[in-house]
Structures are given as structure tokens and as C-alpha cells.
PDB file of N, CA and C in Angstrom:
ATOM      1  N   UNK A   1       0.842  -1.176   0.000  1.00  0.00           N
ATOM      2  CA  UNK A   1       0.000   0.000   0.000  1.00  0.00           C
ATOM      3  C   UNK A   1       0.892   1.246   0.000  1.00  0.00           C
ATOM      4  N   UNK A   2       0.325   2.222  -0.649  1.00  0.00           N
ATOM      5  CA  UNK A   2       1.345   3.563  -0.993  1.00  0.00           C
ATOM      6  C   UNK A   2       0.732   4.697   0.101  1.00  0.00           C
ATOM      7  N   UNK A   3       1.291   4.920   0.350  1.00  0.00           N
ATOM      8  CA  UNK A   3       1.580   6.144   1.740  1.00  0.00           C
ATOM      9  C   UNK A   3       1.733   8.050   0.701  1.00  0.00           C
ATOM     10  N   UNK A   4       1.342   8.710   1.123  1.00  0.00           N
ATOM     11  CA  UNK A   4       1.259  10.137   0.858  1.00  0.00           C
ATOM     12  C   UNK A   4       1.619  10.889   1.900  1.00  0.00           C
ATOM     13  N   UNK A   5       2.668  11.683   0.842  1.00  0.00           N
ATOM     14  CA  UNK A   5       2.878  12.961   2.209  1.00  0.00           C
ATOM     15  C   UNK A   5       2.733  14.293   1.235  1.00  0.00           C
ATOM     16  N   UNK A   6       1.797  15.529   2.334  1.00  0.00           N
ATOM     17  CA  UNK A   6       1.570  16.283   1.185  1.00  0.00           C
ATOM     18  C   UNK A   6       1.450  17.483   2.403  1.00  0.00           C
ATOM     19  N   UNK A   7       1.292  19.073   1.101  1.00  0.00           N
ATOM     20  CA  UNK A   7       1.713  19.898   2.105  1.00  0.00           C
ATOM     21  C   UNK A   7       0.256  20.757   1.100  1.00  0.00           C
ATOM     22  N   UNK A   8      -0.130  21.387   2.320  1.00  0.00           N
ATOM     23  CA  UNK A   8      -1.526  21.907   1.999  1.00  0.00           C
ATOM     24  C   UNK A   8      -1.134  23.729   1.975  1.00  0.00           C
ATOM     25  N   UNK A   9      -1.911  24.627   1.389  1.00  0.00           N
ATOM     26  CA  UNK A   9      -1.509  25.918   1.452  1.00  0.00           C
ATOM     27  C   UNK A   9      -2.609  26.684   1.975  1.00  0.00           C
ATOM     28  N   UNK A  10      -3.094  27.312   2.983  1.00  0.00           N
ATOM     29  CA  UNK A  10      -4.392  28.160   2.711  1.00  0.00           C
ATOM     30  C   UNK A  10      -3.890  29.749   2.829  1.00  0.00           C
ATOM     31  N   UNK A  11      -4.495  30.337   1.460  1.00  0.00           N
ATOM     32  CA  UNK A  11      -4.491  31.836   1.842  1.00  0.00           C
ATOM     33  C   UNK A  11      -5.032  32.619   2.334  1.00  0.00           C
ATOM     34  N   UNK A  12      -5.776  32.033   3.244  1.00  0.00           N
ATOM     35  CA  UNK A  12      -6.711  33.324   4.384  1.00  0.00           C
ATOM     36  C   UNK A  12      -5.380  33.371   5.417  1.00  0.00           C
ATOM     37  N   UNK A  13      -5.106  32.097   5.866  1.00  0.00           N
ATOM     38  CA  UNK A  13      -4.376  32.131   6.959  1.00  0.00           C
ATOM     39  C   UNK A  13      -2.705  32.237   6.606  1.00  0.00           C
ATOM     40  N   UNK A  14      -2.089  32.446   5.040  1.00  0.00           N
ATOM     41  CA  UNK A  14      -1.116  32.260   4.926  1.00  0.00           C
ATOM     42  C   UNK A  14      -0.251  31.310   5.326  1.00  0.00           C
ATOM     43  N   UNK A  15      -0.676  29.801   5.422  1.00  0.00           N
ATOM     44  CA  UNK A  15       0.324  28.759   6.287  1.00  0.00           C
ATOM     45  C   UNK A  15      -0.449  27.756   5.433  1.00  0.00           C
ATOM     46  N   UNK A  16       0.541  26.860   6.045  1.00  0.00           N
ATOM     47  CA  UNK A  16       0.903  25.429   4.953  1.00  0.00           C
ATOM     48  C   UNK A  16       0.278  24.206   6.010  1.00  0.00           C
ATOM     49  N   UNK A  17       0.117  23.481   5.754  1.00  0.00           N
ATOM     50  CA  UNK A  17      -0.479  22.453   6.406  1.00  0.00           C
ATOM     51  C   UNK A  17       0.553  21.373   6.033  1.00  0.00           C
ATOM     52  N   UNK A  18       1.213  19.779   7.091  1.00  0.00           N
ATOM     53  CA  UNK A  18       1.614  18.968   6.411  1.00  0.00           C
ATOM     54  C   UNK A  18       1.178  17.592   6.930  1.00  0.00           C
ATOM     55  N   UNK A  19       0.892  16.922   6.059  1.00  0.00           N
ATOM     56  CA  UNK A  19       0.670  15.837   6.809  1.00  0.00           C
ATOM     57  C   UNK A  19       0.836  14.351   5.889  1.00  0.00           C
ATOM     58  N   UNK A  20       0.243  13.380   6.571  1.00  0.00           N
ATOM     59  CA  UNK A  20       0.179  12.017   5.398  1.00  0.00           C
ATOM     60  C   UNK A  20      -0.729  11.147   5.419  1.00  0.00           C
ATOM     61  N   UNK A  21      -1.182  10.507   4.556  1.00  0.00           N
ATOM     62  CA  UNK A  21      -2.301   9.744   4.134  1.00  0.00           C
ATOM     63  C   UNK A  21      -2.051   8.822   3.107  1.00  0.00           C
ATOM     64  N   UNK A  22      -2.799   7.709   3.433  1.00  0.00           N
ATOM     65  CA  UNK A  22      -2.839   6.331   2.481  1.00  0.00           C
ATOM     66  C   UNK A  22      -3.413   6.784   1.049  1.00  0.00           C
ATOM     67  N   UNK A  23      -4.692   7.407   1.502  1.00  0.00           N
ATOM     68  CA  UNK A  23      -5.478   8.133   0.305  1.00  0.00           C
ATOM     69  C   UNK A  23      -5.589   9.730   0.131  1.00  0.00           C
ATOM     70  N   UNK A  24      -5.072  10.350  -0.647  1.00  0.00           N
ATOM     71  CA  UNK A  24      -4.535  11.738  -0.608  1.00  0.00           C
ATOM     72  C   UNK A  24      -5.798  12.415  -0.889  1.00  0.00           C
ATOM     73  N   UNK A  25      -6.711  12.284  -1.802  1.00  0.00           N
ATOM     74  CA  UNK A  25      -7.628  12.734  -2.559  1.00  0.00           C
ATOM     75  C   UNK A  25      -8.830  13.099  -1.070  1.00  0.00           C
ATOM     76  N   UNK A  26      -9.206  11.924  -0.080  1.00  0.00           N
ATOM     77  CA  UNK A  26     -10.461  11.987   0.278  1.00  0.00           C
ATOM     78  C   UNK A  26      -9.754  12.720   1.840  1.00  0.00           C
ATOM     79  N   UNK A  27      -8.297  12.625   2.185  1.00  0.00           N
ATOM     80  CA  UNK A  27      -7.425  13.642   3.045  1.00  0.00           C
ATOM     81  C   UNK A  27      -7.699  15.184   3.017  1.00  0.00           C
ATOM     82  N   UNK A  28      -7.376  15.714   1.398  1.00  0.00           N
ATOM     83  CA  UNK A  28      -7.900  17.092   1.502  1.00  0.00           C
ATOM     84  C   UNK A  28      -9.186  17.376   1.283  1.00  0.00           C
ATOM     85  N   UNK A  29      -9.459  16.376   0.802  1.00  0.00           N
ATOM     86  CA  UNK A  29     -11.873  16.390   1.389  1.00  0.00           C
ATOM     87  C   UNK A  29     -12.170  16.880   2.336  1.00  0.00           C
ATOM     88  N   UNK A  30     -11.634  15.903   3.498  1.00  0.00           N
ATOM     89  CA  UNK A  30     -11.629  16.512   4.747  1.00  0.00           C
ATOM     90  C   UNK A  30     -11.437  17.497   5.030  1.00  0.00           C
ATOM     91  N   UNK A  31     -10.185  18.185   4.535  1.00  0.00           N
ATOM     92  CA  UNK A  31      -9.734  19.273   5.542  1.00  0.00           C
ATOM     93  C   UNK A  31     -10.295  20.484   4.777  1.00  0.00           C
ATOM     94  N   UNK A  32     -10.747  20.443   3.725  1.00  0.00           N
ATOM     95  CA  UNK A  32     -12.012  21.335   2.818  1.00  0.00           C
ATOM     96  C   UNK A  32     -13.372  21.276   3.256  1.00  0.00           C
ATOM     97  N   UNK A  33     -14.011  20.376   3.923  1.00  0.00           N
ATOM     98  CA  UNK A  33     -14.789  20.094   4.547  1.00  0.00           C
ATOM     99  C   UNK A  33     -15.027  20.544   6.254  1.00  0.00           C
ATOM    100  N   UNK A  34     -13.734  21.059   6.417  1.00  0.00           N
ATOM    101  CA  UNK A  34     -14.160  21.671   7.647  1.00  0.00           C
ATOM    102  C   UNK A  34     -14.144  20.679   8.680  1.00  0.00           C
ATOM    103  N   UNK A  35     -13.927  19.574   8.444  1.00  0.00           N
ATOM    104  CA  UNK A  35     -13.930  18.270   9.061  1.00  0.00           C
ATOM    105  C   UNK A  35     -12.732  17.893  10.148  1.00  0.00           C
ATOM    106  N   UNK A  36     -11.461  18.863   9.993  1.00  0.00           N
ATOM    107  CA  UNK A  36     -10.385  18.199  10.584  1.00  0.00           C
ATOM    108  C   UNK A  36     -10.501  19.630  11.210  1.00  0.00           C
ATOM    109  N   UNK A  37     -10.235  19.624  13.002  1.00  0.00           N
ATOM    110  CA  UNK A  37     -10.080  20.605  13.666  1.00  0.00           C
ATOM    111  C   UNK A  37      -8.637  21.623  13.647  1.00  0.00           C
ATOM    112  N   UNK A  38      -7.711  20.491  13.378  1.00  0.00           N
ATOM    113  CA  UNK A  38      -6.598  21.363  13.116  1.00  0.00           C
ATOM    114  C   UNK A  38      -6.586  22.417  11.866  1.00  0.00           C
ATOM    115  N   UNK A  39      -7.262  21.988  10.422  1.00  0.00           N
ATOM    116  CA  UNK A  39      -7.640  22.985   9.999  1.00  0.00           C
ATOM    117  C   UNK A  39      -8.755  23.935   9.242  1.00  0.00           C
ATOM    118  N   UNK A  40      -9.462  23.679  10.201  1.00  0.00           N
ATOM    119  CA  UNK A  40     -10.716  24.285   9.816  1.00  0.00           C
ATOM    120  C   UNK A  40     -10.600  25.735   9.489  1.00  0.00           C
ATOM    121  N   UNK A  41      -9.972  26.307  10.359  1.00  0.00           N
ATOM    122  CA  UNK A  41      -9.949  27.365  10.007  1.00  0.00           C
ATOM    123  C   UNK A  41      -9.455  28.426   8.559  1.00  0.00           C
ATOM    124  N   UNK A  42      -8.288  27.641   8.194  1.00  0.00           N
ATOM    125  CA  UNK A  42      -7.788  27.727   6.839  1.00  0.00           C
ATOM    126  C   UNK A  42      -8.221  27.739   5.717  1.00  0.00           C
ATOM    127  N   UNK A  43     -10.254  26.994   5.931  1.00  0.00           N
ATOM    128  CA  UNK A  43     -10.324  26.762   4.467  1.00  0.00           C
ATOM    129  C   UNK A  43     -10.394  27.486   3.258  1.00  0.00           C
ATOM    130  N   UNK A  44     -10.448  27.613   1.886  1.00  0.00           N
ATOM    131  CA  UNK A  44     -10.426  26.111   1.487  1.00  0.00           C
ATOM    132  C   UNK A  44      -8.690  26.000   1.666  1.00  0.00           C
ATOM    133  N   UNK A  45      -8.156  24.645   1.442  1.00  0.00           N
ATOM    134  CA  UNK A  45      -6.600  24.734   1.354  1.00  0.00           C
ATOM    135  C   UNK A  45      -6.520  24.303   0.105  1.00  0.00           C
ATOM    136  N   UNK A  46      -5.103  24.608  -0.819  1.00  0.00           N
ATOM    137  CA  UNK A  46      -4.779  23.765  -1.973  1.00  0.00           C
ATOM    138  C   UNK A  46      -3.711  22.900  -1.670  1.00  0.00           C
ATOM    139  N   UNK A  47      -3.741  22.023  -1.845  1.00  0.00           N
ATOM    140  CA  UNK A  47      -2.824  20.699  -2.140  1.00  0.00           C
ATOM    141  C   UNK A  47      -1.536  21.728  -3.505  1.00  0.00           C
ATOM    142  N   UNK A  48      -0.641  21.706  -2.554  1.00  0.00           N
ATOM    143  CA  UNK A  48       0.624  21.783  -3.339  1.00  0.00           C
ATOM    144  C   UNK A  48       1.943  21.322  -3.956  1.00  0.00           C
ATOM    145  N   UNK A  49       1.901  19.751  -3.091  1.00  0.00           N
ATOM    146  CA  UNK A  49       2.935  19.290  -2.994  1.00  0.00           C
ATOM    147  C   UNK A  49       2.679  17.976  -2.704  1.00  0.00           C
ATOM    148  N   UNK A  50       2.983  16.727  -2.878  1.00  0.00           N
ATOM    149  CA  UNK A  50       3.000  15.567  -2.395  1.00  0.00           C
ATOM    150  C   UNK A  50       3.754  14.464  -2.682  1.00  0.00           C
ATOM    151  N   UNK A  51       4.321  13.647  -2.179  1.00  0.00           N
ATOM    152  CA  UNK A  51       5.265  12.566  -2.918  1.00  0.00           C
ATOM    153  C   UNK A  51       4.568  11.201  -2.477  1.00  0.00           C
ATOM    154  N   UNK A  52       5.038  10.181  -3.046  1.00  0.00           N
ATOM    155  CA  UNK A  52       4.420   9.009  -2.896  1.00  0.00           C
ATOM    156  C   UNK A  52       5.621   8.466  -2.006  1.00  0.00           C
ATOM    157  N   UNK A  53       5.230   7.350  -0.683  1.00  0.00           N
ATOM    158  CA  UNK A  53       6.127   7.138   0.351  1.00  0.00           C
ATOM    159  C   UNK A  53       5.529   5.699   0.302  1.00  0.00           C
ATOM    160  N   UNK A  54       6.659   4.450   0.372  1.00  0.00           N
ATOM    161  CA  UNK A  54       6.229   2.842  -0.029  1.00  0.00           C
ATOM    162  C   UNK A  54       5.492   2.233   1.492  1.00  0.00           C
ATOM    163  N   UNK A  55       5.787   2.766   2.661  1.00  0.00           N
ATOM    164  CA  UNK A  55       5.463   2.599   3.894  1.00  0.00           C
ATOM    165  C   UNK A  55       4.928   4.095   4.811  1.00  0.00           C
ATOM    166  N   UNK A  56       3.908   3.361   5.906  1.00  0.00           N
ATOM    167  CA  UNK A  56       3.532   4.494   6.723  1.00  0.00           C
ATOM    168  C   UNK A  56       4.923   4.843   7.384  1.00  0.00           C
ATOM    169  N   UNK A  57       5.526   4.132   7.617  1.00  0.00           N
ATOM    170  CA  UNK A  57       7.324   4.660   8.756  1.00  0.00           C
ATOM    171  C   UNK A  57       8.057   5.505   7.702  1.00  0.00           C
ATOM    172  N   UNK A  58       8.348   5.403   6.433  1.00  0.00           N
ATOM    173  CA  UNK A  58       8.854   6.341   5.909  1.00  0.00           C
ATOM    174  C   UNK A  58       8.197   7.925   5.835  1.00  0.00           C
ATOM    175  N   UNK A  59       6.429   7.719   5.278  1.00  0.00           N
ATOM    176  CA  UNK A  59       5.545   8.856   5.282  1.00  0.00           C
ATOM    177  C   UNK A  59       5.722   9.432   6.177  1.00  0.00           C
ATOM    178  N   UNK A  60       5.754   8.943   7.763  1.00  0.00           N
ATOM    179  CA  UNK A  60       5.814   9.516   9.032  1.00  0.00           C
ATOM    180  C   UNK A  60       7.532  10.385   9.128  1.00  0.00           C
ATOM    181  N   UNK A  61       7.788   9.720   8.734  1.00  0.00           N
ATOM    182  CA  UNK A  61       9.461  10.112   9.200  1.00  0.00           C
ATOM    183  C   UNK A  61       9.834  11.770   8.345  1.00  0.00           C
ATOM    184  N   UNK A  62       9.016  11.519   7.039  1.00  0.00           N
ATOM    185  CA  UNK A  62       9.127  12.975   6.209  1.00  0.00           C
ATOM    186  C   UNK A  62       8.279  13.814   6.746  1.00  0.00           C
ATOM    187  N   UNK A  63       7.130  13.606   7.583  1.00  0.00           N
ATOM    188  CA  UNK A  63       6.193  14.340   7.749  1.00  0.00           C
ATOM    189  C   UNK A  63       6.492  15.159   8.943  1.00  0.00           C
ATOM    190  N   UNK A  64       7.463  14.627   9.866  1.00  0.00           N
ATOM    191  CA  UNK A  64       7.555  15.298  10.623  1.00  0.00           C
ATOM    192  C   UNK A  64       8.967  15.934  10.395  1.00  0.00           C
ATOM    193  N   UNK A  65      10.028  15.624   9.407  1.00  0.00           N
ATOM    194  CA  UNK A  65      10.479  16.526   9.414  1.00  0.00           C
ATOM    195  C   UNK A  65      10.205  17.907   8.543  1.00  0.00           C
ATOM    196  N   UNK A  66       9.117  17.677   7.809  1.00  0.00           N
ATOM    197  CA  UNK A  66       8.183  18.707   7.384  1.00  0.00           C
ATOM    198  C   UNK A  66       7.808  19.590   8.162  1.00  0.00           C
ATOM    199  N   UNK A  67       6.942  18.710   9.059  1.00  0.00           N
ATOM    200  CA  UNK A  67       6.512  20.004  10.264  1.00  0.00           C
ATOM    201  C   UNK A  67       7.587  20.615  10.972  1.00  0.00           C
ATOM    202  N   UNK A  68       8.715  20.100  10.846  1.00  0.00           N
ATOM    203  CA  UNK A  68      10.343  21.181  11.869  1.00  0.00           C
ATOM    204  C   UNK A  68      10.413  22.272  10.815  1.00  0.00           C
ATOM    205  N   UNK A  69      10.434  22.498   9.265  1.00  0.00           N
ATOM    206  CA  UNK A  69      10.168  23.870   8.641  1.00  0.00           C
ATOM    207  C   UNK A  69       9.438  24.828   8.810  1.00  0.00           C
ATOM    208  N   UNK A  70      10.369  26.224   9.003  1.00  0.00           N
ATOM    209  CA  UNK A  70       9.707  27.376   8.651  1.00  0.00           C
ATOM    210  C   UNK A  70       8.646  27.512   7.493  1.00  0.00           C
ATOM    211  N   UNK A  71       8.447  28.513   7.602  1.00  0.00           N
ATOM    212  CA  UNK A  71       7.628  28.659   6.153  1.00  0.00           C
ATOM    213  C   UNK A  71       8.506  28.938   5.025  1.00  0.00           C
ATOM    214  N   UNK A  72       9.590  29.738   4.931  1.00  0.00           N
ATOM    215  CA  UNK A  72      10.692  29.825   4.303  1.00  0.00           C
ATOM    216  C   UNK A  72      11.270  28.521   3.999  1.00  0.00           C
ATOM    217  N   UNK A  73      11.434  27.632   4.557  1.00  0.00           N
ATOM    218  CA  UNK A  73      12.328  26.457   4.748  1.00  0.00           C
ATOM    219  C   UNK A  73      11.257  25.668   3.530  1.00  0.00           C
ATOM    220  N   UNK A  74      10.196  25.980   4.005  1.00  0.00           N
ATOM    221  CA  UNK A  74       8.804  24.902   3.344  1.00  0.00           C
ATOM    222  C   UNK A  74       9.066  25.460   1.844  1.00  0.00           C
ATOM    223  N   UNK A  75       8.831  26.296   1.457  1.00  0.00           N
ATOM    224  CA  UNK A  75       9.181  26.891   0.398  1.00  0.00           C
ATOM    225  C   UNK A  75      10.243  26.675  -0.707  1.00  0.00           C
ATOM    226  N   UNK A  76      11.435  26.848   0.177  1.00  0.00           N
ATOM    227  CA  UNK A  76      12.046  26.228  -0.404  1.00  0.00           C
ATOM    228  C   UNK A  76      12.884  24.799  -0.602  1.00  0.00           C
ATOM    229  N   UNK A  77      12.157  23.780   0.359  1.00  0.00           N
ATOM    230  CA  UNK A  77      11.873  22.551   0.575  1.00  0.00           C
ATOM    231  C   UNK A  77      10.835  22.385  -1.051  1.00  0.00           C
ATOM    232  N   UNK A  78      10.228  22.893  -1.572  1.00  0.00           N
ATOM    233  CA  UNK A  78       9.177  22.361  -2.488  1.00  0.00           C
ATOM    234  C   UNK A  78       9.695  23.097  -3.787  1.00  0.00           C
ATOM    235  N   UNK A  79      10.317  24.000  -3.563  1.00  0.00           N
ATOM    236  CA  UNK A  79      11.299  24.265  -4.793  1.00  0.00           C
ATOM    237  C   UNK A  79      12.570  23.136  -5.048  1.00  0.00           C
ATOM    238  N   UNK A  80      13.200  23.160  -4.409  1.00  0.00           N
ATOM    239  CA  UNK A  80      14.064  22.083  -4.218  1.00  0.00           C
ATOM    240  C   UNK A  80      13.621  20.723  -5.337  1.00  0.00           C
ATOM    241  N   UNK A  81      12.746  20.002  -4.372  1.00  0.00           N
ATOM    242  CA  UNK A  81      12.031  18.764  -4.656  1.00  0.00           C
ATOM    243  C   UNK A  81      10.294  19.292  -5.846  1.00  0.00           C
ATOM    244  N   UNK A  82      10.794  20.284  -6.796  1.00  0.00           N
ATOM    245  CA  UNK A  82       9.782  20.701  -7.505  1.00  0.00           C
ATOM    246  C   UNK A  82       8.936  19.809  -8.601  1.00  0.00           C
ATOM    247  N   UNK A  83       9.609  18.423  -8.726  1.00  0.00           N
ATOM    248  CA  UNK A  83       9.358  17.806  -9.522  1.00  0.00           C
ATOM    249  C   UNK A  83       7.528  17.052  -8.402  1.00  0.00           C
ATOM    250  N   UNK A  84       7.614  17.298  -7.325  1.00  0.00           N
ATOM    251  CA  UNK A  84       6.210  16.383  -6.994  1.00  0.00           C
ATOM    252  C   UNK A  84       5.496  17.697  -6.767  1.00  0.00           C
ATOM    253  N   UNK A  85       5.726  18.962  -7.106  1.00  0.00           N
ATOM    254  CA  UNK A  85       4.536  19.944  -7.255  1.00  0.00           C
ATOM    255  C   UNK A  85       3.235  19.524  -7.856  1.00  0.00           C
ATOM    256  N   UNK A  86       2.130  19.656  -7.285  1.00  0.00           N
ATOM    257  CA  UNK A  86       1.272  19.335  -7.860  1.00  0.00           C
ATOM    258  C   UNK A  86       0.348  19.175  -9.548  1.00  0.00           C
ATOM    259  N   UNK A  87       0.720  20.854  -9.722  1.00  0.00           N
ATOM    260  CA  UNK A  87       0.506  21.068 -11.441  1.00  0.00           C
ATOM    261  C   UNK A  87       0.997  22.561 -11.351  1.00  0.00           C
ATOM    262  N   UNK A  88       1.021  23.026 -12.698  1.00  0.00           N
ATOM    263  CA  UNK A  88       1.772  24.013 -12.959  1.00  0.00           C
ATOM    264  C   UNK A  88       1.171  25.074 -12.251  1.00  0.00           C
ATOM    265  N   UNK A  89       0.403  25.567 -11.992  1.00  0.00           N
ATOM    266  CA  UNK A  89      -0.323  26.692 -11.112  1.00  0.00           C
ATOM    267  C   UNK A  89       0.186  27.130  -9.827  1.00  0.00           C
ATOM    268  N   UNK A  90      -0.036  25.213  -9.538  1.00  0.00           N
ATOM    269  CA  UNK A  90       0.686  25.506  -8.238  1.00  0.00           C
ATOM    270  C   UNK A  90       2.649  25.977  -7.669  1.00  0.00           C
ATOM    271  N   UNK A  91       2.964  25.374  -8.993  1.00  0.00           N
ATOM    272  CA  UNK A  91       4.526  25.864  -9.288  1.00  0.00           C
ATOM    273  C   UNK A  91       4.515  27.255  -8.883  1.00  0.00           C
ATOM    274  N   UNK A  92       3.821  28.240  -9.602  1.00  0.00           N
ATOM    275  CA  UNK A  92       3.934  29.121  -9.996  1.00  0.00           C
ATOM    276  C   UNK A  92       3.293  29.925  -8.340  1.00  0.00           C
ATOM    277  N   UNK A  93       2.424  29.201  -7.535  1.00  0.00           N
ATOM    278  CA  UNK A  93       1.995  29.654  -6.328  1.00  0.00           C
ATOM    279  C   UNK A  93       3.053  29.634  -5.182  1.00  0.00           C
ATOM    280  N   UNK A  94       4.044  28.836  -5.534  1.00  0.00           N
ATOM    281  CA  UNK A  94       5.400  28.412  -4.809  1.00  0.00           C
ATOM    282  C   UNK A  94       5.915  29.229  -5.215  1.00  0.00           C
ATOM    283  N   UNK A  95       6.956  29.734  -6.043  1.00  0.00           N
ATOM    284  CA  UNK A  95       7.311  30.275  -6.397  1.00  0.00           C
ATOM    285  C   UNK A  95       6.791  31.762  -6.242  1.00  0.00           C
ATOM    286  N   UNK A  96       5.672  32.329  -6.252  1.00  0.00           N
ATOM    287  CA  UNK A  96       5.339  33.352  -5.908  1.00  0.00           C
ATOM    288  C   UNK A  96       5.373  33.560  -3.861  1.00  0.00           C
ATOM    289  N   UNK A  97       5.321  32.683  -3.582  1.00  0.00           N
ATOM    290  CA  UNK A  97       5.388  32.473  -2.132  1.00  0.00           C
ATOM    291  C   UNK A  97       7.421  32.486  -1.615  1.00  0.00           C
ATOM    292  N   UNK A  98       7.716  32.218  -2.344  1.00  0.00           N
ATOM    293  CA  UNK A  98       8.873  32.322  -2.444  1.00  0.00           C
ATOM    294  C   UNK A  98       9.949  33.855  -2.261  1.00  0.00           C
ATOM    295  N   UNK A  99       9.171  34.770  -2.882  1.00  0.00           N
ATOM    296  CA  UNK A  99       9.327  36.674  -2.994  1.00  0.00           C
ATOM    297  C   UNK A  99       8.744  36.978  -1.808  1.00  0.00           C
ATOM    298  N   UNK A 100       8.041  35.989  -0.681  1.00  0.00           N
ATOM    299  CA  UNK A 100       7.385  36.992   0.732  1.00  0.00           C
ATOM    300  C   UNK A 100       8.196  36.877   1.541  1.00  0.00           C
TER     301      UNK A 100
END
């Protein structure tokens, strides 16, 4: 089974969300849905970033060193590794996040 680790963006609140999931798709459902308390407040978020991880111990192990980044760090953590950007929009939302 394939493991997801992915980094969420909302612009009301300017902050990134990170986390991981077996199923990525019905993950940011949730957290668009208002459903997950940690971020309700953020909504909606966009999915910006995600890589595919072969085990939950690996997913876990990136995820939290995800969450030890700044927002700066996150940034350019997903420039870096730009190839699992989501689609070009979102490139270009990184990258513009990148100049703050």
C-alpha cells in the first residue's frame, strides 16, 4: 500500500499544512470540509505538494520533518524537490510564495 505525504496551502491564513495519508484525494476532502479541527480554520486549502512514500514509517518520518520547517524552509523545501509539485499553477503559487 502507498503512503502520501503532502503539504496543503491556505491563503486566508497564509500557512501550509503537512501531513500524510494512504489516500490523498479523500485527506484534503476533509480538511475542505471543515472536518479536521486542526484545519478548519484555513479553508479552502490547496494541495501543493505531495510525494508518494512505499510505507507508513517512511511517510511519518518525512512528515515530521516537514513540520520542523519554517515557512521559508517549506518553500524552499518544495522548490528544491519541484518535480512532486502538484501542477503548474501551483509551481507558480510556490514560487510566488517564495518573494514573501
Amino acid at each position: 500500500m502507498a503512503f502520501y505525504v503532502y503539504i496543503l496551502y491556505s491563503h486566508s491564513t497564509h500557512s501550509f499544512y503537512k501531513g500524510q495519508s494512504s489516500d490523498i484525494t479523500q485527506r484534503v476532502y476533509r480538511h475542505n470540509a471543515g472536518r479536521e479541527k486542526s484545519t478548519a480554520r484555513g479553508v479552502p486549502w490547496k494541495l501543493l505538494w505531495y510525494t508518494k512514500k512505499d510505507s507508513r514509517s517512511q511517510a511519518m518520518s518525512l512528515e515530521r520533518k516537514l513540520k520542523n520547517l519554517s515557512f521559508q524552509r517549506t518553500v524552499d523545501f518544495m522548490i528544491k524537490y519541484h518535480h512532486d509539485i502538484a501542477g503548474a499553477d501551483e509551481l507558480l503559487l510556490v514560487k510566488q510564495l517564495s518573494a514573501c
